[in-house]
PDB file of N, CA and C in Angstrom:
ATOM      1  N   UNK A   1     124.047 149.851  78.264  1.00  0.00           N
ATOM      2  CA  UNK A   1     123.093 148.770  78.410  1.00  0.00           C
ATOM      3  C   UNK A   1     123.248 148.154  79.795  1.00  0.00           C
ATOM      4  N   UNK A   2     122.221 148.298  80.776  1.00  0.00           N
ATOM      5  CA  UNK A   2     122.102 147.363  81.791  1.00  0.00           C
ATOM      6  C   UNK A   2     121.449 146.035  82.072  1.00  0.00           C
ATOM      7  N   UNK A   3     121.666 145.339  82.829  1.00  0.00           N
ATOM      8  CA  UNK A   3     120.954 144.207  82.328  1.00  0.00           C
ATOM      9  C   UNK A   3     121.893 143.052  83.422  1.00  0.00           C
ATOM     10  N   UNK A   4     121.588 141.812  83.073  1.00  0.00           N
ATOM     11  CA  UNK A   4     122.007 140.308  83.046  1.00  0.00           C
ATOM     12  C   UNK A   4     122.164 139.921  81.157  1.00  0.00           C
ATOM     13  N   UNK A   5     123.184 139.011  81.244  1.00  0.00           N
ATOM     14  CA  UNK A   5     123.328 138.352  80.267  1.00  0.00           C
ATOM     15  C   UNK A   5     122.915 136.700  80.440  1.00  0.00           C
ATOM     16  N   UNK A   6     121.782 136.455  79.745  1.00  0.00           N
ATOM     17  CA  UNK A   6     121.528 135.033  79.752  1.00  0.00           C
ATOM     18  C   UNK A   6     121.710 134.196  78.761  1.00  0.00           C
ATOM     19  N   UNK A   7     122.328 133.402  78.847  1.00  0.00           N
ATOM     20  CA  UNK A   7     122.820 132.108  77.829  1.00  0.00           C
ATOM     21  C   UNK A   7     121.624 130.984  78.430  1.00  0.00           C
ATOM     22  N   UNK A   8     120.805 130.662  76.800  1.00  0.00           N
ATOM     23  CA  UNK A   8     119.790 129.941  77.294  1.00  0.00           C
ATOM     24  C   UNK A   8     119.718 129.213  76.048  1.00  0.00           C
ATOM     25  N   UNK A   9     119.431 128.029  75.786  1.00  0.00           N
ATOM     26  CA  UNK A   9     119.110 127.322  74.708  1.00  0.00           C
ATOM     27  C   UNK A   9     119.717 127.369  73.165  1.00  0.00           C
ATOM     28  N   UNK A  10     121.200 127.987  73.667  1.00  0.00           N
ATOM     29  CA  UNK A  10     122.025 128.410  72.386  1.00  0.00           C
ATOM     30  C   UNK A  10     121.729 129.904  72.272  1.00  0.00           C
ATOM     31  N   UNK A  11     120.952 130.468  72.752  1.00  0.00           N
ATOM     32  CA  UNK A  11     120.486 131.760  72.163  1.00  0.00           C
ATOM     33  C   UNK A  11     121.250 133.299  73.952  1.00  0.00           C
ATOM     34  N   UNK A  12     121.723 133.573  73.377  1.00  0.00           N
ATOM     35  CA  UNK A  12     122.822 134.914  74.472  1.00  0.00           C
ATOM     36  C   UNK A  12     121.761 135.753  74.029  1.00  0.00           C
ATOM     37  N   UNK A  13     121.044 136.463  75.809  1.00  0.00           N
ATOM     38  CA  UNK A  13     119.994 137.625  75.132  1.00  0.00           C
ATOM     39  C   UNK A  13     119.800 138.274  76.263  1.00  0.00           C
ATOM     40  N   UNK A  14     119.527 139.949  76.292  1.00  0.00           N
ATOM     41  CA  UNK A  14     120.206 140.769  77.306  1.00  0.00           C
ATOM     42  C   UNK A  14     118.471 140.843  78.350  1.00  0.00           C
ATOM     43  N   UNK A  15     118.614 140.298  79.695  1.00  0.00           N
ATOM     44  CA  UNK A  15     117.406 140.814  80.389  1.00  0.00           C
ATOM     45  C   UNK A  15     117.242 141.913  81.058  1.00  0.00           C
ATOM     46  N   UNK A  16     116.818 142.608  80.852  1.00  0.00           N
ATOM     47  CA  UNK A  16     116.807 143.846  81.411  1.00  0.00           C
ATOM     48  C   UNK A  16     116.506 143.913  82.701  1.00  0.00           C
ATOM     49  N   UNK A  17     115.770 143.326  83.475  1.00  0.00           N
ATOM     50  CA  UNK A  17     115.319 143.594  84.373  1.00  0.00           C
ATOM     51  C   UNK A  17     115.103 141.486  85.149  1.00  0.00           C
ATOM     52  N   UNK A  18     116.462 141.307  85.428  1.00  0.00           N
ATOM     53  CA  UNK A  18     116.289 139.914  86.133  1.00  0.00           C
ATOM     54  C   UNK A  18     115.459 139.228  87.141  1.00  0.00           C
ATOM     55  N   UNK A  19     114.068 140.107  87.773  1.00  0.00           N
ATOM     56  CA  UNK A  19     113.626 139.752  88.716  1.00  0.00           C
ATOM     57  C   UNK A  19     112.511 139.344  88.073  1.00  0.00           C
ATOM     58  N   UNK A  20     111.967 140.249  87.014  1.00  0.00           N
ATOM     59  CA  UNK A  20     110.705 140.159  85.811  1.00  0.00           C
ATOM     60  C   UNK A  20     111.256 138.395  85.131  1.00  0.00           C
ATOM     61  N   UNK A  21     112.348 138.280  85.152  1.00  0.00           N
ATOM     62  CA  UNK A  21     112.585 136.853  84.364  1.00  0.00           C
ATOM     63  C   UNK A  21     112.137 135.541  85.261  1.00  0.00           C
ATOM     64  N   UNK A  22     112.672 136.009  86.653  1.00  0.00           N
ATOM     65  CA  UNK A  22     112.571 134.575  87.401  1.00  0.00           C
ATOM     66  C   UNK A  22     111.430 134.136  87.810  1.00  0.00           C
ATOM     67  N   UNK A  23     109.797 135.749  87.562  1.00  0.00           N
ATOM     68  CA  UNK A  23     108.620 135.404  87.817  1.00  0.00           C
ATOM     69  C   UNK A  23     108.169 135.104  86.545  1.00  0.00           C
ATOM     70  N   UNK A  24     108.779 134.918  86.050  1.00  0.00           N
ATOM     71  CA  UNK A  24     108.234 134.285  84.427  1.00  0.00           C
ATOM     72  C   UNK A  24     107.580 132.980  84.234  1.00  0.00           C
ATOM     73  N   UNK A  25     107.077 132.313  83.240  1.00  0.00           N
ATOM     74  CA  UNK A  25     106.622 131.534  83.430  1.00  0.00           C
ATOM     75  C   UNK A  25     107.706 130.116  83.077  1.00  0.00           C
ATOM     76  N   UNK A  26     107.854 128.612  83.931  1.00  0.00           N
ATOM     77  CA  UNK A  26     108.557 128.005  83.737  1.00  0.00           C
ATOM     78  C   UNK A  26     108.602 126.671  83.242  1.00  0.00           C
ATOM     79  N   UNK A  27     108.627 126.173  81.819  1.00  0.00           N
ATOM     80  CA  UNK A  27     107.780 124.708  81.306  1.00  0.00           C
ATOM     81  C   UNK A  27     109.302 123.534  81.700  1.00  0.00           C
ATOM     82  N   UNK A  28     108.221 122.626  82.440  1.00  0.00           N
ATOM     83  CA  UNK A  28     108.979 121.484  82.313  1.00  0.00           C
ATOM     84  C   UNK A  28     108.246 120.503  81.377  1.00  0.00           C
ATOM     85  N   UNK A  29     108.499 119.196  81.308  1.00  0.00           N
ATOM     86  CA  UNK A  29     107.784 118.154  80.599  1.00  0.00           C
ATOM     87  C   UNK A  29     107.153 117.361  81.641  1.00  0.00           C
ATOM     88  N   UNK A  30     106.540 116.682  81.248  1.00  0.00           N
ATOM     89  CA  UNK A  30     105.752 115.505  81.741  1.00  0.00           C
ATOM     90  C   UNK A  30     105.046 114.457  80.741  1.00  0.00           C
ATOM     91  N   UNK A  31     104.931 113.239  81.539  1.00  0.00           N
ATOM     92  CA  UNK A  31     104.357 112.404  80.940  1.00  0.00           C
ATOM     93  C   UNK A  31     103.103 111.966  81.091  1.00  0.00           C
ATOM     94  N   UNK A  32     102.264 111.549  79.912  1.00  0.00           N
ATOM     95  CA  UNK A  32     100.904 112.172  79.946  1.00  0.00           C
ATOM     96  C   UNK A  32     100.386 110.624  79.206  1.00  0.00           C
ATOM     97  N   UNK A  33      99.589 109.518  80.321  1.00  0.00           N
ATOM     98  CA  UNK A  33      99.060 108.229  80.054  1.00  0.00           C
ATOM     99  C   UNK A  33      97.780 108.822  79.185  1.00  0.00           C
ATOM    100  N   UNK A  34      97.972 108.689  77.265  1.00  0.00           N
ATOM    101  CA  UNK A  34      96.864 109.142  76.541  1.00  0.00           C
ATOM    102  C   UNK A  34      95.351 108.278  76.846  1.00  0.00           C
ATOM    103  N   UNK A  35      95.335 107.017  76.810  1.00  0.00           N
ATOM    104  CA  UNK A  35      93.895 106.417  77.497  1.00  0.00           C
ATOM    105  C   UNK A  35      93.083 106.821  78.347  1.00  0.00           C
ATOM    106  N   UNK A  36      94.217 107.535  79.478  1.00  0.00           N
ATOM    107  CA  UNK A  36      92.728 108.011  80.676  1.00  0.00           C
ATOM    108  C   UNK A  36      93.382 109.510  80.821  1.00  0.00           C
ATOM    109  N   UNK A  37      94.320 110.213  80.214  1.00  0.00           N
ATOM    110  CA  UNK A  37      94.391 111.450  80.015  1.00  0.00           C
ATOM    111  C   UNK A  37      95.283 111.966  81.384  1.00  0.00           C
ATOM    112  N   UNK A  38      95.478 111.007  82.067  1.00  0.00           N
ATOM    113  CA  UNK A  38      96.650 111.373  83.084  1.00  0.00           C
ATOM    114  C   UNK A  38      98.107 111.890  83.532  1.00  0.00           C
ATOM    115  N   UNK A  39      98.224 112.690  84.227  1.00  0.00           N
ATOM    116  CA  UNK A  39     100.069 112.786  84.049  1.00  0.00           C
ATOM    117  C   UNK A  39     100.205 111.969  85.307  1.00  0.00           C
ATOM    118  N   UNK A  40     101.347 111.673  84.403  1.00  0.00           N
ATOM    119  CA  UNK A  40     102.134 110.571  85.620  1.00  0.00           C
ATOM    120  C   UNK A  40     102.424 111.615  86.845  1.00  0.00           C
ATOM    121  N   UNK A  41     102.497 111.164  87.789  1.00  0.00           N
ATOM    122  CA  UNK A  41     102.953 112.103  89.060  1.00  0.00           C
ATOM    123  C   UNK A  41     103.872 111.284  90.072  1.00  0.00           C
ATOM    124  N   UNK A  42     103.913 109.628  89.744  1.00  0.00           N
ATOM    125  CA  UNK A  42     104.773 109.020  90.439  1.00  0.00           C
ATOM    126  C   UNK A  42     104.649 108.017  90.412  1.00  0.00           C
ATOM    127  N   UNK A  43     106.067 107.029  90.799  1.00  0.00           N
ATOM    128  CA  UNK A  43     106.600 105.662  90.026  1.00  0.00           C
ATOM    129  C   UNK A  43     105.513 104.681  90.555  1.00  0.00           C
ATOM    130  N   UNK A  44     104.569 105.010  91.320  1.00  0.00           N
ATOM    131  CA  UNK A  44     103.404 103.774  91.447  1.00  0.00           C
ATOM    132  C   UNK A  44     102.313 103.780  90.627  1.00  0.00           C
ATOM    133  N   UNK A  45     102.110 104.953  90.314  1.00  0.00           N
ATOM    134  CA  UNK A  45     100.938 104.987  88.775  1.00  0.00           C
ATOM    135  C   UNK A  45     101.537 104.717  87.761  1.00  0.00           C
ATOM    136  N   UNK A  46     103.245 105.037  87.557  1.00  0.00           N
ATOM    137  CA  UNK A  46     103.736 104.559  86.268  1.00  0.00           C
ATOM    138  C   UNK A  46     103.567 103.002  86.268  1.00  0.00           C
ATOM    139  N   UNK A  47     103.879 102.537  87.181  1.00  0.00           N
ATOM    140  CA  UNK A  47     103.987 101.120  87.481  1.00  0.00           C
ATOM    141  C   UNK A  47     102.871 100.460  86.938  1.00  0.00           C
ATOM    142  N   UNK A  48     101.621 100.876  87.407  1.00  0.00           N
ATOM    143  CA  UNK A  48     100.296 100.103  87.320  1.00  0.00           C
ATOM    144  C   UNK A  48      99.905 100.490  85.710  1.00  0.00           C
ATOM    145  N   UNK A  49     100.325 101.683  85.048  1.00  0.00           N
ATOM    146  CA  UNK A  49     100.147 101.486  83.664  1.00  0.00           C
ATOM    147  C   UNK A  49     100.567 100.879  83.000  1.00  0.00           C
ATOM    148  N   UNK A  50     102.102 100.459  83.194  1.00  0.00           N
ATOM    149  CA  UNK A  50     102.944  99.423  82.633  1.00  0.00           C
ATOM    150  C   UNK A  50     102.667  98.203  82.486  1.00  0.00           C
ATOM    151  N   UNK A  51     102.493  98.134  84.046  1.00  0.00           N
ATOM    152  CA  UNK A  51     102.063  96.280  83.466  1.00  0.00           C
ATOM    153  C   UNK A  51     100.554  96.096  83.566  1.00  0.00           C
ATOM    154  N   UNK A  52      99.787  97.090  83.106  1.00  0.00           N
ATOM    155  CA  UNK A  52      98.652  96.885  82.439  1.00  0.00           C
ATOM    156  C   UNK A  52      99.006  96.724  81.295  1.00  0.00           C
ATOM    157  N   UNK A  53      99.772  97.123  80.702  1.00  0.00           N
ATOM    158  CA  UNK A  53     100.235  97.265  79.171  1.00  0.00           C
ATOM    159  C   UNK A  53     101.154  95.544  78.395  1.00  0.00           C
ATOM    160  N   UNK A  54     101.555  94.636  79.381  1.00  0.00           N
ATOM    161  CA  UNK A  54     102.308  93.866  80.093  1.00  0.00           C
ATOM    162  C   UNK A  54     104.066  93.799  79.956  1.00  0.00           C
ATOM    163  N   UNK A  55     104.230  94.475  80.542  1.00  0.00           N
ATOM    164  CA  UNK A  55     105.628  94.866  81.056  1.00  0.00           C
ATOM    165  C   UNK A  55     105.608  94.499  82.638  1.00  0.00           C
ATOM    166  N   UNK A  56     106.729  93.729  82.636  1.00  0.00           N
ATOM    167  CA  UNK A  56     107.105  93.019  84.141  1.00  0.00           C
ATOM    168  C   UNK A  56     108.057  93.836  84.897  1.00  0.00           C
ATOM    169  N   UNK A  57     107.945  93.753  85.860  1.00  0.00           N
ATOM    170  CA  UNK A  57     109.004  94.820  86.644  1.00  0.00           C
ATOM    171  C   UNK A  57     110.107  93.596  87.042  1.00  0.00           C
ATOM    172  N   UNK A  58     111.667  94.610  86.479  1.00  0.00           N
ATOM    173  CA  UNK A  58     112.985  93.606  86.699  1.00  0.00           C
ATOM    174  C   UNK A  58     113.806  93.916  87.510  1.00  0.00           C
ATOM    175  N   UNK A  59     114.245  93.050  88.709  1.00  0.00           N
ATOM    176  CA  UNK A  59     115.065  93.545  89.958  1.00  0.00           C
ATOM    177  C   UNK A  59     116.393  93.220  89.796  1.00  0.00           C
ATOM    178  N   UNK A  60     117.076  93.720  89.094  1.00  0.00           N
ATOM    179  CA  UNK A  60     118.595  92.736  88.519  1.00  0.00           C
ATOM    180  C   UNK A  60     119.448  93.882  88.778  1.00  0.00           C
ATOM    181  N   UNK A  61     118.933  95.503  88.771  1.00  0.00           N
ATOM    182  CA  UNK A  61     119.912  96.175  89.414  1.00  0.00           C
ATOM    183  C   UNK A  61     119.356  96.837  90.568  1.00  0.00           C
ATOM    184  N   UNK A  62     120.135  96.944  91.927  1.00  0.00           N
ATOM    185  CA  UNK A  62     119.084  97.638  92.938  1.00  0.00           C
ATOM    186  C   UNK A  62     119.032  99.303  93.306  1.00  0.00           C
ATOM    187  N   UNK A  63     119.786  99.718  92.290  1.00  0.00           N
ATOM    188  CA  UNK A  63     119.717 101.291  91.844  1.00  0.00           C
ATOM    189  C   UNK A  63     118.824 102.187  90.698  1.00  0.00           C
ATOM    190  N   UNK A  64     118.275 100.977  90.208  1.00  0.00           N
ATOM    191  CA  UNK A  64     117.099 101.239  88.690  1.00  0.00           C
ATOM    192  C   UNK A  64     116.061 100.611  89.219  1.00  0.00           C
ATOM    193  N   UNK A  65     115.218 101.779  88.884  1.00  0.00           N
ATOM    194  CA  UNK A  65     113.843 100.520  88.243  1.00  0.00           C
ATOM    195  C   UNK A  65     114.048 100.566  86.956  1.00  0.00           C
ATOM    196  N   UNK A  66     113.565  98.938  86.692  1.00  0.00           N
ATOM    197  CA  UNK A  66     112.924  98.494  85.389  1.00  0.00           C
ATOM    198  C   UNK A  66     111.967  97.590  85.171  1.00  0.00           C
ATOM    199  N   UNK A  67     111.903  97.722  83.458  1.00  0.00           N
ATOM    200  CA  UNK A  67     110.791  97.198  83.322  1.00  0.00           C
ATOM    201  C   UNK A  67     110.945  96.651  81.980  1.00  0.00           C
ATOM    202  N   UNK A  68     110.450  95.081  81.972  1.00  0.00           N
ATOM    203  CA  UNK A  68     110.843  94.339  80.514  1.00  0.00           C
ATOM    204  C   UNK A  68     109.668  93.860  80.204  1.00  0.00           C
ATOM    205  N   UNK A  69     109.600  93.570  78.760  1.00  0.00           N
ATOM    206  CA  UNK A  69     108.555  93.600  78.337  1.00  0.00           C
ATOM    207  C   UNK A  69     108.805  91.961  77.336  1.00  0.00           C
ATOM    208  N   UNK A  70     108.171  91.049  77.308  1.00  0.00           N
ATOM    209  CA  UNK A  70     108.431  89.743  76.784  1.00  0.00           C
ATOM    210  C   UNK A  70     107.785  89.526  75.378  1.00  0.00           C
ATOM    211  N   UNK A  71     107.887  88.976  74.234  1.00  0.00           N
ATOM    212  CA  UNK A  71     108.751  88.157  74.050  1.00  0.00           C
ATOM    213  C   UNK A  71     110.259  89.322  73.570  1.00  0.00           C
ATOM    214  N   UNK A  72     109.879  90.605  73.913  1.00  0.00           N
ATOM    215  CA  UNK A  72     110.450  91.838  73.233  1.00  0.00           C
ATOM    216  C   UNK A  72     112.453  91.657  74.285  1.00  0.00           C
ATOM    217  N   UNK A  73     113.342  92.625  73.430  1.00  0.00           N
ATOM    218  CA  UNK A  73     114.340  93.147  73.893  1.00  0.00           C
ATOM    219  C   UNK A  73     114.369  94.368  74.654  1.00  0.00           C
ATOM    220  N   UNK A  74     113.268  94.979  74.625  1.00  0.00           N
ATOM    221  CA  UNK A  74     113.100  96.445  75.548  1.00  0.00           C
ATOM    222  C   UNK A  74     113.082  96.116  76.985  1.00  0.00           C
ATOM    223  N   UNK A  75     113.826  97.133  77.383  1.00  0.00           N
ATOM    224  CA  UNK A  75     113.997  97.031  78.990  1.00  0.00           C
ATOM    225  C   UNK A  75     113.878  98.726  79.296  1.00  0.00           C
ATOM    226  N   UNK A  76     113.281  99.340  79.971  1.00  0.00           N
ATOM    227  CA  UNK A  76     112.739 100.403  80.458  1.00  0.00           C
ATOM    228  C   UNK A  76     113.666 100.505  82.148  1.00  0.00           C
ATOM    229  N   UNK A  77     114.611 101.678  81.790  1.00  0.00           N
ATOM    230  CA  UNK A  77     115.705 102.021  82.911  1.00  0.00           C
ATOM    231  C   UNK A  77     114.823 103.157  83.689  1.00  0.00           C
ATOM    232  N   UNK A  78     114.957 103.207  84.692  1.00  0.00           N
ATOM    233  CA  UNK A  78     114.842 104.850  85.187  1.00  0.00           C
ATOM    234  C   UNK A  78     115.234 104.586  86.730  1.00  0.00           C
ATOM    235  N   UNK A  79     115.830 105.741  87.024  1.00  0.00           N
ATOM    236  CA  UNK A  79     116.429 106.175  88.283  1.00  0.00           C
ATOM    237  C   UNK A  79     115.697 105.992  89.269  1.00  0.00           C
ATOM    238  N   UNK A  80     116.075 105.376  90.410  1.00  0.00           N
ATOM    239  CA  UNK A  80     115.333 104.457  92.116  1.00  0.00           C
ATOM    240  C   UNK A  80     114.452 105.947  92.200  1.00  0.00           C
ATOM    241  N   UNK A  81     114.858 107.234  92.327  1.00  0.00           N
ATOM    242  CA  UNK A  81     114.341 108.297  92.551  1.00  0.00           C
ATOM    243  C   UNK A  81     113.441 108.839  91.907  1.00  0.00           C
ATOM    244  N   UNK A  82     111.915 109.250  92.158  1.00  0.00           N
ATOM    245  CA  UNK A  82     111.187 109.826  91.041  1.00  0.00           C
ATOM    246  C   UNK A  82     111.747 111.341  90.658  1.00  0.00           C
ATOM    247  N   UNK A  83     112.065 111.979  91.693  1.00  0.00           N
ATOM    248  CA  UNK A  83     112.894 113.155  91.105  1.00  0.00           C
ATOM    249  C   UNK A  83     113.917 113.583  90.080  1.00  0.00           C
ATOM    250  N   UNK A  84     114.535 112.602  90.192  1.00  0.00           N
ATOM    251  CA  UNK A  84     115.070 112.281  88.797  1.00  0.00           C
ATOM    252  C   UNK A  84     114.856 111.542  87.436  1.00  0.00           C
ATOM    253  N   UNK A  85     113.561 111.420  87.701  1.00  0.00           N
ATOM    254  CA  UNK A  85     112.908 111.016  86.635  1.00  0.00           C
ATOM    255  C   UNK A  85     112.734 112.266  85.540  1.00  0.00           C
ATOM    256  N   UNK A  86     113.307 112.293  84.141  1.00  0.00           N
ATOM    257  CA  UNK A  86     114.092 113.541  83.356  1.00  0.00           C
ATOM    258  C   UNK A  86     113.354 112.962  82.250  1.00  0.00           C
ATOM    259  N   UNK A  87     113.280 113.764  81.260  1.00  0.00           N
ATOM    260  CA  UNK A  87     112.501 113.839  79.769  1.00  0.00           C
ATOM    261  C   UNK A  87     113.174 112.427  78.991  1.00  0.00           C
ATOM    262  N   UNK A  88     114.694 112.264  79.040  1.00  0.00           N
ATOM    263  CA  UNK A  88     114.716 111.658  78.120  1.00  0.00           C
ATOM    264  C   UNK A  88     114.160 109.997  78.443  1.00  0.00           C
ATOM    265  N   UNK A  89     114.099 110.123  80.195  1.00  0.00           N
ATOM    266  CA  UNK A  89     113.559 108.929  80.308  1.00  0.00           C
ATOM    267  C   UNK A  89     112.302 108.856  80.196  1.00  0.00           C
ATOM    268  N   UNK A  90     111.213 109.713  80.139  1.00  0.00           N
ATOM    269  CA  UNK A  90     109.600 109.720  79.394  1.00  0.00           C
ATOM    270  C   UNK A  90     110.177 109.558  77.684  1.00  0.00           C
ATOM    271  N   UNK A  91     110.847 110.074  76.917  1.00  0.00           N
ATOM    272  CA  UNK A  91     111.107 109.920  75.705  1.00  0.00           C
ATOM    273  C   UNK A  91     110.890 108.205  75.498  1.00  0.00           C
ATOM    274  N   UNK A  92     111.598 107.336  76.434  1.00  0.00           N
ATOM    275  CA  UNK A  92     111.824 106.264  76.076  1.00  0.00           C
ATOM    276  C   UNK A  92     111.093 105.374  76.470  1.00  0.00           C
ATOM    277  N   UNK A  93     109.710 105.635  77.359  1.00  0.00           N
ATOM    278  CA  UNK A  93     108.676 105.182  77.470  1.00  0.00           C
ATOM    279  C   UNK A  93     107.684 105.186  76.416  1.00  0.00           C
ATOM    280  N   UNK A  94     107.442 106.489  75.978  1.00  0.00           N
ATOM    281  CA  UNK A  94     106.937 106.992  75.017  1.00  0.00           C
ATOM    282  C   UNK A  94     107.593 105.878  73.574  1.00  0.00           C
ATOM    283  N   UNK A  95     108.556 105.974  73.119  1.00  0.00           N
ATOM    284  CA  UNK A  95     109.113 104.920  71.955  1.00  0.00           C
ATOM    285  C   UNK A  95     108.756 103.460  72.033  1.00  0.00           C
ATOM    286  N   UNK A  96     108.668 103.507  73.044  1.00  0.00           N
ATOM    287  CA  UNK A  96     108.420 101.776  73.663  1.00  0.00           C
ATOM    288  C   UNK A  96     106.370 101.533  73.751  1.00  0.00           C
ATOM    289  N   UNK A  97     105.979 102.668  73.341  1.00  0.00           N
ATOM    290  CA  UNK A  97     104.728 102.839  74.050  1.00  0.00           C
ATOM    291  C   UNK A  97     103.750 103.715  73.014  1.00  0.00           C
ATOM    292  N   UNK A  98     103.639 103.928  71.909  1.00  0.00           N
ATOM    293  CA  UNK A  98     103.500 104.806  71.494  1.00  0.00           C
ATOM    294  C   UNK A  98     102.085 104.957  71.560  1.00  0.00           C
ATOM    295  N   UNK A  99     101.420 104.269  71.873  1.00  0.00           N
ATOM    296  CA  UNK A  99      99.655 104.302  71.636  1.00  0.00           C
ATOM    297  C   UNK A  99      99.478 104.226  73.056  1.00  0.00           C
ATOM    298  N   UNK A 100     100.019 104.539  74.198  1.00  0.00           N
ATOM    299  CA  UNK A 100      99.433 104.805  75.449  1.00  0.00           C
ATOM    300  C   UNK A 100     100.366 105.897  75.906  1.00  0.00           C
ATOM    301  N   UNK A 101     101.233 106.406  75.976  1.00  0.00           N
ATOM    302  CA  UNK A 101     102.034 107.403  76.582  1.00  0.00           C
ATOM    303  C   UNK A 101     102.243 108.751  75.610  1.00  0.00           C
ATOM    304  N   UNK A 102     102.418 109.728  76.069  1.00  0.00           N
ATOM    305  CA  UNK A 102     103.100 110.897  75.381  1.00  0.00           C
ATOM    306  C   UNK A 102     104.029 112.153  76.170  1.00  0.00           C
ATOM    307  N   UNK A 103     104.614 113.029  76.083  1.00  0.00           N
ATOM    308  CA  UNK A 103     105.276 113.854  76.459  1.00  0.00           C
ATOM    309  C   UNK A 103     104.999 114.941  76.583  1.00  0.00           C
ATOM    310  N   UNK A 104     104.446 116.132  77.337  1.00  0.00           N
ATOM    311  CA  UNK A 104     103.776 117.179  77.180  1.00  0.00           C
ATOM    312  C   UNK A 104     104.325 118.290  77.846  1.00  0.00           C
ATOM    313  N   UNK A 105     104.040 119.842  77.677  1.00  0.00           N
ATOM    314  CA  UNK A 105     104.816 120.611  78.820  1.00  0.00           C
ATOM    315  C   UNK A 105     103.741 120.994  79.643  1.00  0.00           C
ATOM    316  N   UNK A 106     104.409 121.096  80.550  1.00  0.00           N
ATOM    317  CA  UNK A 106     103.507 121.655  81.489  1.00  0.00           C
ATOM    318  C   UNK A 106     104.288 122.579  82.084  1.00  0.00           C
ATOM    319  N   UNK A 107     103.336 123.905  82.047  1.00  0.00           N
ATOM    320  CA  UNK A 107     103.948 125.113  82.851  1.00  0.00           C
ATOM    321  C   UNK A 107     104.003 125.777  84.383  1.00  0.00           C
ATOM    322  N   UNK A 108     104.562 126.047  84.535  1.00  0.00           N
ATOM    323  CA  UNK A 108     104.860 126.389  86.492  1.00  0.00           C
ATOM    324  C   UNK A 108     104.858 127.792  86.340  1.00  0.00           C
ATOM    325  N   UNK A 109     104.412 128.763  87.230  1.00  0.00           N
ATOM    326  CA  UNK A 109     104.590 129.762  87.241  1.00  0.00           C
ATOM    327  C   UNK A 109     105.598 129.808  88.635  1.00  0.00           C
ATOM    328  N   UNK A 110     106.270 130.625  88.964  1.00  0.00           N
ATOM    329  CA  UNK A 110     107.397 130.744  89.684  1.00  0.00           C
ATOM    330  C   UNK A 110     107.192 131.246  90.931  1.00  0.00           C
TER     331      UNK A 110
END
């Protein structure tokens, strides 16, 4: 048997041919404003949906954005960087949000 061995999602499975894999197709997530059908693409459109929604933006750490929402306990963390903006932090927009936000994949081809 020739091949690569890939360990992927719990699942060990033999590729035969590793170059056919990396032009494969590649899903990340995104977050997807359900009202006007938008994906977020960056922390200034997230922004303007938010506090349309009314969520205040909070400057108390200068390595996060956030975002609090009154008379509520939710506070909305995410990293100064949009690049590091990662699923579980759309997850927690989404919980906080459930009738305007959702989580979707979107695929990349390579």
């Amino acid at each position: 048997m020739s091949g690569v061995w890939v360990f992927k999602n719990g699942v060990l499975r033999l590729v035969k041919n590793p170059a056919d894999e990396q032009s494969s197709t590649v899903r990340r997530k995104a977050l997807l404003h359900t009202p006007t059908n938008e994906v977020i693409a960056s922390y200034a459109s997230l922004e303007r949906k938010l506090t349309s929604l009314g969520w205040e933006r909070y400057y108390e750490d200068p390595d996060l954005l956030q975002f609090h929402k009154r008379p509520s306990l939710d506070l909305i963390s995410l990293p100064k960087d949009f690049s590091r903006f990662k699923s579980m932090h759309m997850y927690d927009i989404v919980v906080k949000n459930r009738e305007s936000f959702r989580v979707i994949d979107v695929q990349n081809t390579c």
